[in-house]
C-alpha atoms as a PDB file:
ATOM      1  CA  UNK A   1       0.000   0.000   0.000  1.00  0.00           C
ATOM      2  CA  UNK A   2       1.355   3.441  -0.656  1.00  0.00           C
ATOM      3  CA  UNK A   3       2.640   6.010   1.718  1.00  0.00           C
ATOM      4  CA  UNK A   4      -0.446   8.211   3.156  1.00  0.00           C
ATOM      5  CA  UNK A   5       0.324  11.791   1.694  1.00  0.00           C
ATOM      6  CA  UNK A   6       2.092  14.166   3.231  1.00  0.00           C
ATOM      7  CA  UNK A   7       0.272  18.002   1.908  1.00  0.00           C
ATOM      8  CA  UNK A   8       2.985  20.563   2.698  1.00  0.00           C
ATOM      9  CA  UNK A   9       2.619  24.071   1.916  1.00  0.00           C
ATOM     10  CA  UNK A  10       4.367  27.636   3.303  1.00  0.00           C
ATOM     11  CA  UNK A  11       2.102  28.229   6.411  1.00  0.00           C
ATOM     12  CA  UNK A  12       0.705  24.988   7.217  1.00  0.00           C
ATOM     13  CA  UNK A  13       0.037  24.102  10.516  1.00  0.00           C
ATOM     14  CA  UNK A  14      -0.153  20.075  11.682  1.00  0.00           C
ATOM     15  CA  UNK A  15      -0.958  18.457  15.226  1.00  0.00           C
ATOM     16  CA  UNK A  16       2.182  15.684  14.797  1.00  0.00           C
ATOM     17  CA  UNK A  17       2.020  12.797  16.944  1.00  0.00           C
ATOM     18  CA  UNK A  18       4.000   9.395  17.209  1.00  0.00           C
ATOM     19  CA  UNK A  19       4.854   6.664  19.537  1.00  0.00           C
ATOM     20  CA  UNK A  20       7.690   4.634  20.759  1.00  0.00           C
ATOM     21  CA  UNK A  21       8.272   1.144  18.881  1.00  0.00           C
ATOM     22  CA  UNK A  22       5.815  -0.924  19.792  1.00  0.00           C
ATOM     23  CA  UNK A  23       4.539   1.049  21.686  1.00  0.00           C
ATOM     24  CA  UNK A  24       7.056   1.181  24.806  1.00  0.00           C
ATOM     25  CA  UNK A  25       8.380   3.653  26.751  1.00  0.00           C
ATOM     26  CA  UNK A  26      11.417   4.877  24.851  1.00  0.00           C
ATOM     27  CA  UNK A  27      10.442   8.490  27.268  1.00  0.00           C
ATOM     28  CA  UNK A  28      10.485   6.804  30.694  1.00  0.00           C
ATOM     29  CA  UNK A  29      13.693   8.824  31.969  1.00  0.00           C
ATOM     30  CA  UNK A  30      14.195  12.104  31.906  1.00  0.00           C
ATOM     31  CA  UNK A  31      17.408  12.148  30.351  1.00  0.00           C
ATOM     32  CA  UNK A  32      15.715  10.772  26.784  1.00  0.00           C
ATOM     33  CA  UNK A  33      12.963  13.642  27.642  1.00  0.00           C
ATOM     34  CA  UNK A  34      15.277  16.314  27.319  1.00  0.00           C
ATOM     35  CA  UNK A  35      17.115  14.509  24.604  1.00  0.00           C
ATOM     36  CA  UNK A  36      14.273  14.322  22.680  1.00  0.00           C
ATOM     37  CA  UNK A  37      13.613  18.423  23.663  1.00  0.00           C
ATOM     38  CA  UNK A  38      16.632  19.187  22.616  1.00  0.00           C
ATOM     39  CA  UNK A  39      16.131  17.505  18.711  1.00  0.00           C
ATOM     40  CA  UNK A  40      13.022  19.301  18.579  1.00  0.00           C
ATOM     41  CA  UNK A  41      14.522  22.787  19.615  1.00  0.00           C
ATOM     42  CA  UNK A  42      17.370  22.339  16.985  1.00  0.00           C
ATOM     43  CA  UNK A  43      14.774  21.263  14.431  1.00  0.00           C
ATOM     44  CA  UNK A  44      12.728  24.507  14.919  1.00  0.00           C
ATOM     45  CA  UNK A  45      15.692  26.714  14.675  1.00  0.00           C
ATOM     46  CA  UNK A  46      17.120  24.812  11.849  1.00  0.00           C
ATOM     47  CA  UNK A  47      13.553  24.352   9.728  1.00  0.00           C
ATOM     48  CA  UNK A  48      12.478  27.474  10.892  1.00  0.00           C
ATOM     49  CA  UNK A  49       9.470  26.288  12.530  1.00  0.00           C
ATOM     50  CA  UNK A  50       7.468  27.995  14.915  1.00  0.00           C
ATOM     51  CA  UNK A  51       6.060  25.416  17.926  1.00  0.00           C
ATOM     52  CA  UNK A  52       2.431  26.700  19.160  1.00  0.00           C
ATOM     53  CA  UNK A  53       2.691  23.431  21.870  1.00  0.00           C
ATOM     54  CA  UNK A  54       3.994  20.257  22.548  1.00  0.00           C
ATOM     55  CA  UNK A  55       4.202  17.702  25.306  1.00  0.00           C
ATOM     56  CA  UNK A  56       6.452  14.644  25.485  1.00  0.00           C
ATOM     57  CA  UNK A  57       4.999  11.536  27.162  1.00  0.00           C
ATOM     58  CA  UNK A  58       6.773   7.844  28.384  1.00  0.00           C
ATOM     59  CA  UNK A  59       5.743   6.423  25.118  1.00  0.00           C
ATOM     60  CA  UNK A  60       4.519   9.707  22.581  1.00  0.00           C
ATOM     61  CA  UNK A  61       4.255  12.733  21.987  1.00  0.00           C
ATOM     62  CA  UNK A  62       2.231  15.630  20.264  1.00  0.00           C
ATOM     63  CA  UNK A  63       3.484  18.898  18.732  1.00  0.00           C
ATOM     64  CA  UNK A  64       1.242  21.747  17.324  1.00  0.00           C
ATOM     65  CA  UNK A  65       3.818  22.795  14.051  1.00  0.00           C
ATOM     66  CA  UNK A  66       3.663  25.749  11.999  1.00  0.00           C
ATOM     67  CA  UNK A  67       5.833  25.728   8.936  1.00  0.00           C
ATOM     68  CA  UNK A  68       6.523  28.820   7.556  1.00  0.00           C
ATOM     69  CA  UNK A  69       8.804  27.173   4.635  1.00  0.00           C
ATOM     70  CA  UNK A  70       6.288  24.691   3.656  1.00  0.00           C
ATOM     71  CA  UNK A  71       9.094  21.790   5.290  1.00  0.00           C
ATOM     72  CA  UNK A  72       6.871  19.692   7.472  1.00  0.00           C
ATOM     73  CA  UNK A  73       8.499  15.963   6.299  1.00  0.00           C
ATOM     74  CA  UNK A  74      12.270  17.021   5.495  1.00  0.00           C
ATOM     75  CA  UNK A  75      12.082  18.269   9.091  1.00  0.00           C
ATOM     76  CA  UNK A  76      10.478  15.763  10.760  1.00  0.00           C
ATOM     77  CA  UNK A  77      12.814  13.668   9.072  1.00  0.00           C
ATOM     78  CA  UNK A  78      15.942  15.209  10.348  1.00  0.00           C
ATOM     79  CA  UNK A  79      14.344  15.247  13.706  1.00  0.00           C
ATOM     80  CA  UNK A  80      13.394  11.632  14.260  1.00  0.00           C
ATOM     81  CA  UNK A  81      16.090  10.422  12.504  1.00  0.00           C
ATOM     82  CA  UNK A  82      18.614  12.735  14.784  1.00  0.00           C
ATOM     83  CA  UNK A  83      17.030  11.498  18.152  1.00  0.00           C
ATOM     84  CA  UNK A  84      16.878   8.204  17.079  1.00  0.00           C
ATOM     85  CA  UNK A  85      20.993   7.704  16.508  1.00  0.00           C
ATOM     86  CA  UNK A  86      21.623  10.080  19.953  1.00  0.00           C
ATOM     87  CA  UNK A  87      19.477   7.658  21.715  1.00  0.00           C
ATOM     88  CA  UNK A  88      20.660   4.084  20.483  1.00  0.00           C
ATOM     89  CA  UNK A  89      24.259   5.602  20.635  1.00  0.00           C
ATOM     90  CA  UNK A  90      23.738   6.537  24.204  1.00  0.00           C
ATOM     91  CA  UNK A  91      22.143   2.682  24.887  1.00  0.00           C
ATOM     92  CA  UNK A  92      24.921   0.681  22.526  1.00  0.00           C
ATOM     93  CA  UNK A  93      21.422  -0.605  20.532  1.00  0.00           C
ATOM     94  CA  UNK A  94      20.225  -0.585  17.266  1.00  0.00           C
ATOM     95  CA  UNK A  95      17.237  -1.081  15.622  1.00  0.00           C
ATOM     96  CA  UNK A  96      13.681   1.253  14.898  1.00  0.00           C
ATOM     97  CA  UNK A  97      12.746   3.629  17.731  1.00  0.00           C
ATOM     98  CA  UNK A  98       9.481   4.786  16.796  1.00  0.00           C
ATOM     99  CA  UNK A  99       6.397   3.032  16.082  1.00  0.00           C
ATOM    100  CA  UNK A 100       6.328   3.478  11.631  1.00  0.00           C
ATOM    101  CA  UNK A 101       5.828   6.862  10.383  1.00  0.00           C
ATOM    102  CA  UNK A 102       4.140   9.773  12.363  1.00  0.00           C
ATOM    103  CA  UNK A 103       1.095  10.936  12.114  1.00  0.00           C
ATOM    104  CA  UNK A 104       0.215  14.452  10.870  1.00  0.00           C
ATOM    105  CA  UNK A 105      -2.996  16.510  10.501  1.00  0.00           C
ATOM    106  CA  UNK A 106      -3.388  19.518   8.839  1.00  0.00           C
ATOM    107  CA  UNK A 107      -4.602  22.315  11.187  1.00  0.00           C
ATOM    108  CA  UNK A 108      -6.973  25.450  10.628  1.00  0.00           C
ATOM    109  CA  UNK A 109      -5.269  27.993  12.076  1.00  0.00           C
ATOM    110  CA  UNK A 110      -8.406  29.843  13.721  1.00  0.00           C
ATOM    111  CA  UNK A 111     -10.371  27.974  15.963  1.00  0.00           C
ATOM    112  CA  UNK A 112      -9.291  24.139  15.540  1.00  0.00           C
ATOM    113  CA  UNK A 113      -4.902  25.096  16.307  1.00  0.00           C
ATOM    114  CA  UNK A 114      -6.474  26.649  19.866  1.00  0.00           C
ATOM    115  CA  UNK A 115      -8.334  23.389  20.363  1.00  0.00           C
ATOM    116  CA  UNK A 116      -5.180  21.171  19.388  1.00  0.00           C
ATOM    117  CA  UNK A 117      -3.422  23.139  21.920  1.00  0.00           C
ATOM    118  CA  UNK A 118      -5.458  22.382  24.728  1.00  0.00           C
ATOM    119  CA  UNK A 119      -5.258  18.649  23.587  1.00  0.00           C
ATOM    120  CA  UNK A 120      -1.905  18.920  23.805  1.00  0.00           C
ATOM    121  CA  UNK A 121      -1.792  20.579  27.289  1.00  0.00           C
ATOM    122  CA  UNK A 122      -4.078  18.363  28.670  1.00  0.00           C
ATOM    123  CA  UNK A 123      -3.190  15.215  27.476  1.00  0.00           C
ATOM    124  CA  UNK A 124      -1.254  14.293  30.603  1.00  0.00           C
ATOM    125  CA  UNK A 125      -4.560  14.888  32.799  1.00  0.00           C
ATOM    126  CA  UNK A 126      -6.144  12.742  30.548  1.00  0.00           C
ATOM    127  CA  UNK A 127      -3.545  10.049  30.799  1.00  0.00           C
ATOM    128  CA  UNK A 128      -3.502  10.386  35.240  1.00  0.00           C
ATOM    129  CA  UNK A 129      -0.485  11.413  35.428  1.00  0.00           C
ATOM    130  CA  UNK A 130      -1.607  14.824  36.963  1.00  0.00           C
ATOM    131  CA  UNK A 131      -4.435  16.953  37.871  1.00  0.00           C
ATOM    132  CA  UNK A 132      -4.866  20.547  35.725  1.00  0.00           C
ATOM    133  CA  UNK A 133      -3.331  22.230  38.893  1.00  0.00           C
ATOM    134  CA  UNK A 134      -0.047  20.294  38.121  1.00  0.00           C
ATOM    135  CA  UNK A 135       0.703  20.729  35.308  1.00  0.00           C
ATOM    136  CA  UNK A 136       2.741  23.789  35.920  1.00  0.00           C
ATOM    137  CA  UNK A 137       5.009  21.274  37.456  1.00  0.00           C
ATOM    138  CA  UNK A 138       5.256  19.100  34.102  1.00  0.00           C
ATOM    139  CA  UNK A 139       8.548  19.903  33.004  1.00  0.00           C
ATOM    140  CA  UNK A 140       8.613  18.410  29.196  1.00  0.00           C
ATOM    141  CA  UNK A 141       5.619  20.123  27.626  1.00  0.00           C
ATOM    142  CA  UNK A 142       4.579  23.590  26.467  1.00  0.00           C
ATOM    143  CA  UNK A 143       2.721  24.646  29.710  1.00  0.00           C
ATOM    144  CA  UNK A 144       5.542  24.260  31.498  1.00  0.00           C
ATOM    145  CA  UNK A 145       7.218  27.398  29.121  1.00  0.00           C
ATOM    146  CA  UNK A 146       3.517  29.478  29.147  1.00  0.00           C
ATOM    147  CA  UNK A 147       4.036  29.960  32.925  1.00  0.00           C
ATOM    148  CA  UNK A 148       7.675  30.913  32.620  1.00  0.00           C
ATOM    149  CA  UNK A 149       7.974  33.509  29.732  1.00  0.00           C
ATOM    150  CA  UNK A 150      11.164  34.015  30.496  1.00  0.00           C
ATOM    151  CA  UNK A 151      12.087  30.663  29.785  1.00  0.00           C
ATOM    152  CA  UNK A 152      11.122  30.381  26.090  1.00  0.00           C
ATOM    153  CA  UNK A 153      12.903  30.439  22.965  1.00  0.00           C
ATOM    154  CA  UNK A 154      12.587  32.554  19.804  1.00  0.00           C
ATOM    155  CA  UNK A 155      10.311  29.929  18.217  1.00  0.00           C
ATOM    156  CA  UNK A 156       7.540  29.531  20.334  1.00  0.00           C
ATOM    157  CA  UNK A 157       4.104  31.140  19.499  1.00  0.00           C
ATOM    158  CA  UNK A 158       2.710  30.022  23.419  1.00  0.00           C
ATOM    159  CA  UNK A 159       0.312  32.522  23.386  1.00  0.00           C
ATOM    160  CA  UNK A 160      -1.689  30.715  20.586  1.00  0.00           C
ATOM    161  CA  UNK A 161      -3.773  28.617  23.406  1.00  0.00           C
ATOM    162  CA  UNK A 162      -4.455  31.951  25.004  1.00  0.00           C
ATOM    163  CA  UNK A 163      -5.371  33.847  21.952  1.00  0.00           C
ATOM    164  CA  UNK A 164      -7.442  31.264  21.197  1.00  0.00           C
ATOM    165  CA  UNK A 165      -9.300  30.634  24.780  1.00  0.00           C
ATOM    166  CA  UNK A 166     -11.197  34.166  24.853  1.00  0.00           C
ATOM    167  CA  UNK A 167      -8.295  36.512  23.758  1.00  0.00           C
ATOM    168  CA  UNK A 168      -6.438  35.950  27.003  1.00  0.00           C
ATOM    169  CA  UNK A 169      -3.504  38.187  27.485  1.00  0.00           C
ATOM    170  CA  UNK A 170       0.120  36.667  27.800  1.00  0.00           C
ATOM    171  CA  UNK A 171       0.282  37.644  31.529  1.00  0.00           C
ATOM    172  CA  UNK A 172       0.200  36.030  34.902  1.00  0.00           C
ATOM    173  CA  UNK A 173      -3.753  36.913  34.818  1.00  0.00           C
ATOM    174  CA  UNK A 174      -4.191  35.699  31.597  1.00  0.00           C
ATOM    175  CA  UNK A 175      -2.432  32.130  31.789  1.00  0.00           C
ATOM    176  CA  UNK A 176      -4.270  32.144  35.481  1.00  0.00           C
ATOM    177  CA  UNK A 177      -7.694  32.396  33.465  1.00  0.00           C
ATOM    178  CA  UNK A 178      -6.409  29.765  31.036  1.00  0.00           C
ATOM    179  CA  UNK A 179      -5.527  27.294  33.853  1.00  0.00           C
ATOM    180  CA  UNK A 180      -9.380  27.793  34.465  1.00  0.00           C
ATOM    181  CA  UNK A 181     -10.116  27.381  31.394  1.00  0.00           C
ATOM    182  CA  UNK A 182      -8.622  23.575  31.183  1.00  0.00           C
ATOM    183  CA  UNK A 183     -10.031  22.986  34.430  1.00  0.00           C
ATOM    184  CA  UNK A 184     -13.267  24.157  32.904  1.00  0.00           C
ATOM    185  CA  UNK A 185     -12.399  21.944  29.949  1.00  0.00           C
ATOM    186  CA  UNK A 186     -11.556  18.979  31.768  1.00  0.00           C
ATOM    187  CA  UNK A 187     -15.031  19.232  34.197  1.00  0.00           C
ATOM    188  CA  UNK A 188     -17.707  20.529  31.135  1.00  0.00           C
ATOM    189  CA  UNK A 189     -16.151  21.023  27.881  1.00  0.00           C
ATOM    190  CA  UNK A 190     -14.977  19.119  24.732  1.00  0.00           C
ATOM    191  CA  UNK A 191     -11.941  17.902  26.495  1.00  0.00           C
ATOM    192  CA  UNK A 192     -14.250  15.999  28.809  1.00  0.00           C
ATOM    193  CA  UNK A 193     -15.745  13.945  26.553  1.00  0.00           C
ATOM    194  CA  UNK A 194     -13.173  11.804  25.491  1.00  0.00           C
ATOM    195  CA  UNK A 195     -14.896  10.626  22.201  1.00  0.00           C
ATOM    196  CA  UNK A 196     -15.141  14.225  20.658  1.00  0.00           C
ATOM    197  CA  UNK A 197     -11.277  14.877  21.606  1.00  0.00           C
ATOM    198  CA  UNK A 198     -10.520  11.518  20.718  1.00  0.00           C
ATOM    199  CA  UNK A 199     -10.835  13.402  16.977  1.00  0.00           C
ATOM    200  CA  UNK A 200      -8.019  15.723  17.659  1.00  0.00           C
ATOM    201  CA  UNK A 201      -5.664  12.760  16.564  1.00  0.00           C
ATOM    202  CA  UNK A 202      -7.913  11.043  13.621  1.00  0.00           C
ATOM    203  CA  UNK A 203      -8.499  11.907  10.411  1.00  0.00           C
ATOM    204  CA  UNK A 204      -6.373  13.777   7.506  1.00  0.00           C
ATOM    205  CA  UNK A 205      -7.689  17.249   8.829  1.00  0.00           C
ATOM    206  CA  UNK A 206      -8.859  19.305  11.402  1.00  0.00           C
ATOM    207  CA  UNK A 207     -11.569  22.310  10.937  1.00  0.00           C
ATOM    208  CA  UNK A 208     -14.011  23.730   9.318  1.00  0.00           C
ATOM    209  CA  UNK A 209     -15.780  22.291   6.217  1.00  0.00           C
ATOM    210  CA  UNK A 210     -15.012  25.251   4.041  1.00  0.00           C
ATOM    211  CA  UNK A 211     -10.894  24.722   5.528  1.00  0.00           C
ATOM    212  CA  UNK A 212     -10.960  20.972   3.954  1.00  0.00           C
ATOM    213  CA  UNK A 213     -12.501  22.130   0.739  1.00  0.00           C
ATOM    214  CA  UNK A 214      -9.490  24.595  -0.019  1.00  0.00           C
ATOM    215  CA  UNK A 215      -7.132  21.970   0.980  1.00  0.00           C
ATOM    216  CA  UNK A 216      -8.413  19.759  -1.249  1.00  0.00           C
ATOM    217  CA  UNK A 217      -8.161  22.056  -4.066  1.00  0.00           C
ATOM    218  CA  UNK A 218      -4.717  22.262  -4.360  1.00  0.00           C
ATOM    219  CA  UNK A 219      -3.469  19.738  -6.862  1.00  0.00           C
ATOM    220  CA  UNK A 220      -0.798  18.371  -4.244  1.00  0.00           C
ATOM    221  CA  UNK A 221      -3.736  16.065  -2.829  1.00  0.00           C
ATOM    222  CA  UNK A 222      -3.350  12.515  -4.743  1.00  0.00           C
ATOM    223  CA  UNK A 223      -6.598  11.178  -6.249  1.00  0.00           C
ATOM    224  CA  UNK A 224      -6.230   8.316  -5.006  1.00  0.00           C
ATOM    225  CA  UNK A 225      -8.220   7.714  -1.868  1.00  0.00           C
ATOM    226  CA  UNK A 226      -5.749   4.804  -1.122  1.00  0.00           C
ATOM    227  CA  UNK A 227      -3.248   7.023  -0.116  1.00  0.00           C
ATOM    228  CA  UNK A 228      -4.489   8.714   2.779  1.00  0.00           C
ATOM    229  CA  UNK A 229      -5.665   5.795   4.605  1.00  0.00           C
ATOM    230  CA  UNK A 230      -8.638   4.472   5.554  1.00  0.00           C
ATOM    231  CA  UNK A 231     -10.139   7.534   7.907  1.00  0.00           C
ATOM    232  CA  UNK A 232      -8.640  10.209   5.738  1.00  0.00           C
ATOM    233  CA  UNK A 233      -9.963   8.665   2.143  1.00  0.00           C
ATOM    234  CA  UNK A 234     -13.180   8.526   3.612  1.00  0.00           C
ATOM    235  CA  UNK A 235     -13.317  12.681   4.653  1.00  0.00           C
ATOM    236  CA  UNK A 236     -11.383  13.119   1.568  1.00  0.00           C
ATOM    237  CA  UNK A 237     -13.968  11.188  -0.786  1.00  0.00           C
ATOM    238  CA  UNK A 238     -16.941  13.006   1.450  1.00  0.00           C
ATOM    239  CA  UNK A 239     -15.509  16.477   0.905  1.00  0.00           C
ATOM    240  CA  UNK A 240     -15.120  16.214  -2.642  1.00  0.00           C
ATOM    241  CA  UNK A 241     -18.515  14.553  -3.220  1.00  0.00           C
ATOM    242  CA  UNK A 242     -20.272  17.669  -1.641  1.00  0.00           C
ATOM    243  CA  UNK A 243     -18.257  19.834  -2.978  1.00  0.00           C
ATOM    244  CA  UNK A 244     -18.737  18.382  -6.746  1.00  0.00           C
ATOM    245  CA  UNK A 245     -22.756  18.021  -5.538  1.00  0.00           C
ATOM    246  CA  UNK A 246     -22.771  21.473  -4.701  1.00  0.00           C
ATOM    247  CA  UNK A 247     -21.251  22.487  -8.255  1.00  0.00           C
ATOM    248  CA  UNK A 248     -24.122  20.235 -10.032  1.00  0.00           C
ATOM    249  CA  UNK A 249     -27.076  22.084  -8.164  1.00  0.00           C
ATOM    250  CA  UNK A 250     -25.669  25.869  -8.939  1.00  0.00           C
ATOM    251  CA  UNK A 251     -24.822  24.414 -12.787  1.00  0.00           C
ATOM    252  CA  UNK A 252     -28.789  23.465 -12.784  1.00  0.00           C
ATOM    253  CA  UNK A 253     -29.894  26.515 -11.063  1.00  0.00           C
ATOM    254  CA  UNK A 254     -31.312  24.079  -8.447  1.00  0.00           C
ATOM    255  CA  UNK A 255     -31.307  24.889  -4.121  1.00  0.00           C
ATOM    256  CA  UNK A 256     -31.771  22.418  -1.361  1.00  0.00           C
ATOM    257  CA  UNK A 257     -35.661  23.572  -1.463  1.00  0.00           C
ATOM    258  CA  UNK A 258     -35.931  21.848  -5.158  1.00  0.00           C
ATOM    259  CA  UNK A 259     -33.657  18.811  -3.447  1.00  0.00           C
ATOM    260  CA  UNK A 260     -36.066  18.658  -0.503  1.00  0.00           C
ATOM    261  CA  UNK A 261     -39.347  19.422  -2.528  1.00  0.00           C
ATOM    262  CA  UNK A 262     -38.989  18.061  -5.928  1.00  0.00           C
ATOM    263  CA  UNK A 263     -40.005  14.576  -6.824  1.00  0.00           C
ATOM    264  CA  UNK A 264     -37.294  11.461  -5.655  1.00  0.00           C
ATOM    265  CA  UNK A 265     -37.231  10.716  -9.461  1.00  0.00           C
ATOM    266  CA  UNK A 266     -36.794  13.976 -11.181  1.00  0.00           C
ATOM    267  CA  UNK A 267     -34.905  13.878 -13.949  1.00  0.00           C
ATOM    268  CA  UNK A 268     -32.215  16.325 -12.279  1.00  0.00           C
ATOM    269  CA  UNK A 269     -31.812  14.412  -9.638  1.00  0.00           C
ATOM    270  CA  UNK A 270     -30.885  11.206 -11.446  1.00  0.00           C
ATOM    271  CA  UNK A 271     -28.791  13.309 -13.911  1.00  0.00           C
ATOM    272  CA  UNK A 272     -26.630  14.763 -10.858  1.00  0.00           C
ATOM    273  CA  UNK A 273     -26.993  10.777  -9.355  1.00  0.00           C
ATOM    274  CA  UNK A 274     -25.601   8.920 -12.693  1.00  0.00           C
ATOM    275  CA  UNK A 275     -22.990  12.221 -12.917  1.00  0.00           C
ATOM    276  CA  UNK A 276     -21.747  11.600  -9.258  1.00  0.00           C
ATOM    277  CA  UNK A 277     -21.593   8.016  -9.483  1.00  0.00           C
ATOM    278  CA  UNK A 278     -19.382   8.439 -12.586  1.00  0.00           C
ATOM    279  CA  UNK A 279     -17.067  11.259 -11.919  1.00  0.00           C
ATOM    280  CA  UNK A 280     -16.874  10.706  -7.795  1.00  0.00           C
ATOM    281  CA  UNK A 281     -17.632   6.918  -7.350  1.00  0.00           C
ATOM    282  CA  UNK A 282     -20.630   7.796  -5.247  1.00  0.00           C
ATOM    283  CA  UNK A 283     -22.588   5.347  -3.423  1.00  0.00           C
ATOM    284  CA  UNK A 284     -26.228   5.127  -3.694  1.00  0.00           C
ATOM    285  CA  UNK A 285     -26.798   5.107   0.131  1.00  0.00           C
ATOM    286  CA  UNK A 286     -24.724   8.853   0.068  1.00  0.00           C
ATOM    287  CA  UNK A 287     -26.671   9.940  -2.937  1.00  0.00           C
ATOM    288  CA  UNK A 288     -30.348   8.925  -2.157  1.00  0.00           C
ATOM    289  CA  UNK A 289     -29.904  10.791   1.475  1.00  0.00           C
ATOM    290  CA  UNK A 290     -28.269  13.775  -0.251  1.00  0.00           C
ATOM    291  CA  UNK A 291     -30.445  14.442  -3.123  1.00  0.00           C
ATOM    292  CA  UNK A 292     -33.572  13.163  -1.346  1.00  0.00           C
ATOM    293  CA  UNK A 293     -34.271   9.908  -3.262  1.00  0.00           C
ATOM    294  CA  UNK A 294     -34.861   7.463  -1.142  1.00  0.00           C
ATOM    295  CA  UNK A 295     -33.865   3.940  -0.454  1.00  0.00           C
ATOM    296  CA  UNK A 296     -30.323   3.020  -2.347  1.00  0.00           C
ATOM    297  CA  UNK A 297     -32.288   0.590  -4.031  1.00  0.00           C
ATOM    298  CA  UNK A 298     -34.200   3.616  -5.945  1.00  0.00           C
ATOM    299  CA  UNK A 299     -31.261   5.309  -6.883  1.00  0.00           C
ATOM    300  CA  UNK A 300     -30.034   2.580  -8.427  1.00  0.00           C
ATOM    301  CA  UNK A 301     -33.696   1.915 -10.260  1.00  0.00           C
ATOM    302  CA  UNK A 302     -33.696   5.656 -11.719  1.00  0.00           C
ATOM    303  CA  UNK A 303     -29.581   5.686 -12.756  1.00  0.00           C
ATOM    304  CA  UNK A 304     -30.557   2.313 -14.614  1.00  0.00           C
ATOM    305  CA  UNK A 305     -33.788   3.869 -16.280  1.00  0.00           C
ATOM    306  CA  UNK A 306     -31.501   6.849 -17.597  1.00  0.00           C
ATOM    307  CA  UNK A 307     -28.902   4.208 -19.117  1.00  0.00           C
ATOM    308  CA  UNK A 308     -31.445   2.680 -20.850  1.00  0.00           C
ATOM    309  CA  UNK A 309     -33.475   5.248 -22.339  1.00  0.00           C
ATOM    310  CA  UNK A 310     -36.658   5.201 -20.114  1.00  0.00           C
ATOM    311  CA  UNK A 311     -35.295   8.639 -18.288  1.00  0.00           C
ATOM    312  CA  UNK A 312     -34.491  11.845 -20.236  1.00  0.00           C
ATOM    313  CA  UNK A 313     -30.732  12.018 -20.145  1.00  0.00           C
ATOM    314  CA  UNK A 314     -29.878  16.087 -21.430  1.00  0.00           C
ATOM    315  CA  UNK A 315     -29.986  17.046 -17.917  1.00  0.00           C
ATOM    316  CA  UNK A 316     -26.829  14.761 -17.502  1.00  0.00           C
ATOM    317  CA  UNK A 317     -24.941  15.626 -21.212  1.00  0.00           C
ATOM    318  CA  UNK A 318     -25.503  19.052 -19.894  1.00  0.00           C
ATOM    319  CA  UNK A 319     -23.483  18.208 -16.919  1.00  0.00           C
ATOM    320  CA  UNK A 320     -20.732  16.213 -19.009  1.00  0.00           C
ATOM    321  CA  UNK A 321     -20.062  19.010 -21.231  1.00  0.00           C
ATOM    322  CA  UNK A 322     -20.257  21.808 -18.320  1.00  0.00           C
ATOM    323  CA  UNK A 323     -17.442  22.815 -16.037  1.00  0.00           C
ATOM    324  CA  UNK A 324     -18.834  21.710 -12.909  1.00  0.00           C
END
């Protein structure tokens, strides 16, 4: 199978996340903690990157990246790559040190890199390894740096998670009403249901709709749904079959009142059907929910009319021939 895509672009931000080889605890002292800080320090400065959080675990961790240069893999490359020879050298050992390749989703910038953040901070609550309260005390992670501004280097953007959690200013009132905020997070919010954070680490993508439709129009995403994965082909293919859906109904001057209103076998609708099923793979289930025509079954019935004859098909040349 190939290698899920890596998009890169000047700007993009990613929530990166990998874990030791089989899964064990290649973290568990805090010499390889700060070994591993250190590679990740040299790979900001070198890459240029600018690091909006990060926490390093016994057996992971997560960084919120921003790549100015557009660098993400040649980076991560040096950096994994780096840590992995310091830390066999300093064991006499040999072998892989991380579990396969990382992981790395694309992040909005407004609204869904705040959110990542938080993950990020909290994600050693979240494991029990400490309460909100403690993790000023953390010492390998990003929250440990936003209490201690003094502390930081040129190429953290810390105040992100603050920005982002009501406009909070970068002062000792500010992180204080952040620290409430987590705790807030933790007892009510999104980080306390752990299967809506659980999405801050799946999929290709995080944030809006509209975010994932410009990504996707940038002819560095592969056609094939193969090579994102399983969980990212399936946004990917979802995305682009609204999008191209979308495109069909302003081509035929048609809203979601006609989709809603208009008659499960209009000839439209089976034109836009037999187009999406052609040009985006479509499944019947996905098209008879989205253009209102019923049971998969039916959708299937009316495409198979229109092949043979028994449905007006110049709705659907018209749709061949247009730039949809």
């Amino acid at each position: 199978m190939p290698r899920k895509h890596r998009l890169e672009f000047p700007g993009a931000c990613y929530h990166v996340i990998n874990r030791g080889n089989y899964r064990t605890n290649i973290f568990r002292t805090e010499g390889a903690k700060l070994a591993f800080e250190a590679c990740l320090f040299e790979a900001c400065e070198t890459y240029r990157w600018r690091l909006h959080a990060f926490v390093v675990m016994r057996n992971h961790y997560h960084l919120a990246l921003e790549t100015p240069e557009g660098n993400l893999v040649t980076g991560m490359q040096w950096l994994q790559a780096t840590f992995a020879n310091r830390f066999n050298k300093l064991r006499s050992e040999h072998g892989h040190v991380f579990q396969g390749r990382y992981k790395a989703l694309v992040v909005e910038r407004a609204g869904a890199l705040g959110q990542v953040c938080d993950y990020i901070h909290l994600n050693p609550v979240r494991a029990g390894v400490c309460t909100v309260e403690g993790l000023e005390g953390l010492r390998f992670g990003s929250y440990w740096y936003l209490q201690r501004p003094t502390r930081r280097r040129e190429f953290m953007v810390l105040e992100t998670a603050l920005v982002e959690a009501g406009e909070l200013a970068d002062t000792p009132t500010g992180r204080r009403c952040y620290l409430d905020y987590l705790t807030w997070q933790v007892a009510v919010g999104p980080a306390g249901k752990s299967k809506a954070y659980t999405n801050m680490s799946k999929g290709w993508a995080l944030g809006t709709d509209r975010f994932k439709a410009a990504l996707l129009e940038s002819p560095d995403v592969p056609d094939s749904p193969r090579a994102w994965g399983i969980v990212g082909a399936r946004e990917v293919r979802n995305q682009r079959q609204q999008d191209m859906r979308a495109r069909c109904l302003n081509a035929l001057r048609k809203n979601e009142e006609n989709v809603r209103n208009d008659p499960k076998s209009a000839g439209w609708k089976v034109a836009i059907a037999r187009f999406l099923k052609e040009r985006e793979q479509a499944d019947n289930r996905w098209l008879g929910d989205s253009l209102s025509m019923g049971r998969p079954e039916a959708v299937s019935t009316y495409v198979g009319r229109m092949k043979r004859g028994e449905i007006d098909d110049s709705v659907y040349r018209l749709l061949k021939t247009t730039n949809v």
